[in-house]
Every structure is written in structure tokens, then in C-alpha cells.
Protein backbone atom coordinates (compact mmCIF):
# COMPACT_ATOMS: atom_id res chain seq x y z
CA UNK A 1 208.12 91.64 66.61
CA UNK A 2 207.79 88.87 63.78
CA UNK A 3 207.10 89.83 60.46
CA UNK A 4 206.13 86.83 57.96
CA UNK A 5 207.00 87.64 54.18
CA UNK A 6 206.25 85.83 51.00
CA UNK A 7 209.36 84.28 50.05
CA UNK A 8 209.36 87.13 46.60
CA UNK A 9 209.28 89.92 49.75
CA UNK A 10 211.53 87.88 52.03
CA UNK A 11 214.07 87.74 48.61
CA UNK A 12 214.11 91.45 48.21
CA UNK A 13 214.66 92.29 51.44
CA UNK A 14 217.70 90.11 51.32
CA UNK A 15 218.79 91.40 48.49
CA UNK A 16 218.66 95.29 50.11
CA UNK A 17 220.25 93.39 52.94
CA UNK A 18 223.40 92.65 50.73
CA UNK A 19 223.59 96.03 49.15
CA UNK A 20 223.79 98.14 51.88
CA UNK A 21 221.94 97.18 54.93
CA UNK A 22 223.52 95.34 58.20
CA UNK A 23 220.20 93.23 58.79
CA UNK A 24 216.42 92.67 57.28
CA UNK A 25 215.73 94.68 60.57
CA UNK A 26 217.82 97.74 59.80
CA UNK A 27 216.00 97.90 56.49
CA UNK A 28 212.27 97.42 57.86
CA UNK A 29 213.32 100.03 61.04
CA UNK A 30 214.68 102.66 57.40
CA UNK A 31 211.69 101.74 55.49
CA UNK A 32 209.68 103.03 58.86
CA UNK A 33 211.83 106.16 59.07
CA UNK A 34 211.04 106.75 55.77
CA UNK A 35 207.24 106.24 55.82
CA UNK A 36 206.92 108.96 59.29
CA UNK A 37 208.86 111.01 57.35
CA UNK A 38 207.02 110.76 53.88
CA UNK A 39 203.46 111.05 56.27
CA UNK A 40 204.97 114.33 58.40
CA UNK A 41 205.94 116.31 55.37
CA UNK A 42 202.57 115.28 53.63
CA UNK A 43 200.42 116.51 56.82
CA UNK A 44 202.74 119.70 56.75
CA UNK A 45 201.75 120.26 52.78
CA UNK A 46 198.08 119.63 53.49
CA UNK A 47 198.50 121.73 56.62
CA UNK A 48 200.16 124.33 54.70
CA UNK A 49 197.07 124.61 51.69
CA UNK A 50 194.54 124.87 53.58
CA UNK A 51 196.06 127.60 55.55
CA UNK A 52 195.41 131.10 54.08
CA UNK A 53 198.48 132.74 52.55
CA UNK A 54 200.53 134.99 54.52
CA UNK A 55 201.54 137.51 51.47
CA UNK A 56 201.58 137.41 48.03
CA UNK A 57 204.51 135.53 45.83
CA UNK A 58 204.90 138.37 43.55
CA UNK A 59 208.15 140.30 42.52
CA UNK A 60 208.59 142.27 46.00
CA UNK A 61 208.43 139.34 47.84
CA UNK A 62 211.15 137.34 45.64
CA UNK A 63 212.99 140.91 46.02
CA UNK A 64 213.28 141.01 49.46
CA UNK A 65 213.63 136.99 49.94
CA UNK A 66 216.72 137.10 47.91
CA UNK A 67 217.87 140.33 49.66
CA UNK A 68 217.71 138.68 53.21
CA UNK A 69 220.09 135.30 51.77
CA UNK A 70 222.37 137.62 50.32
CA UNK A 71 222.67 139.22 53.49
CA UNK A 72 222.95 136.06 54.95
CA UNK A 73 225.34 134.76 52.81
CA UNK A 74 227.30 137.59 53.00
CA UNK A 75 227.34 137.54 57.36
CA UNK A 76 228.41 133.86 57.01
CA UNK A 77 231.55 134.39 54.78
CA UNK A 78 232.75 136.84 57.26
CA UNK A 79 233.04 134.40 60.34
């Protein structure tokens, strides 16, 4: 695949290029991660509200959420 740039796009690509980045492709095929990424945890958010909530957020739900990672934390300092 062939990708024509302006030469202002084709310059900041370059530019990535030299601060980081093997190639101009490594930095299109990161800029692509990034986008799937960006689009999966958007369709998960959109999933997410217009999904009815599973229990309240009030204090006995913070109560037990922070009981079960102190538990947790505690089980993993004993390995």
C-alpha cells in the first residue's frame, strides 16, 4: 500500500520518524493501532451507557469493592 502525503504531512511524519520511530511505516501501522484501539474502547463506553446498570454506585458498593482489593492485595503479598 502507497500512501501520498502533502509534503507538510510527509514532513511530520519524518520528523516522528527521527524521534522515535524505525520507518514512516512503523508510525502509520502505531497511528492504526491507536485508532482500533481509540474506536474499541469508544464502542465499549457507548456499549456500556446504554446498558442498564447492574447495581447502584452508592456507599455499600464502594464498601465491598474496596473490601475485595484489599483482599486481593493482601493474597498477592503472600505468594
Amino acid at each position: 500500500m502507497n500512501i501520498s502525503l502533502p509534503d507538510e504531512l510527509r514532513d511530520f511524519v519524518e520528523e516522528q520518524v527521527k524521534r522515535g520511530y524505525g520507518t514512516s511505516s512503523e508510525y502509520v501501522r502505531e497511528l492504526i493501532r491507536r485508532d482500533q484501539e481509540r474506536l474499541r474502547l469508544r464502542n465499549l463506553l457507548l456499549e456500556g451507557a446504554a446498558s442498564p446498570p447492574a447495581a447502584p454506585a452508592d456507599d455499600p458498593y464502594f464498601k465491598r469493592l474496596r473490601s475485595r482489593l484489599r483482599a486481593k492485595r493482601a493474597t498477592s503479598r503472600r505468594r
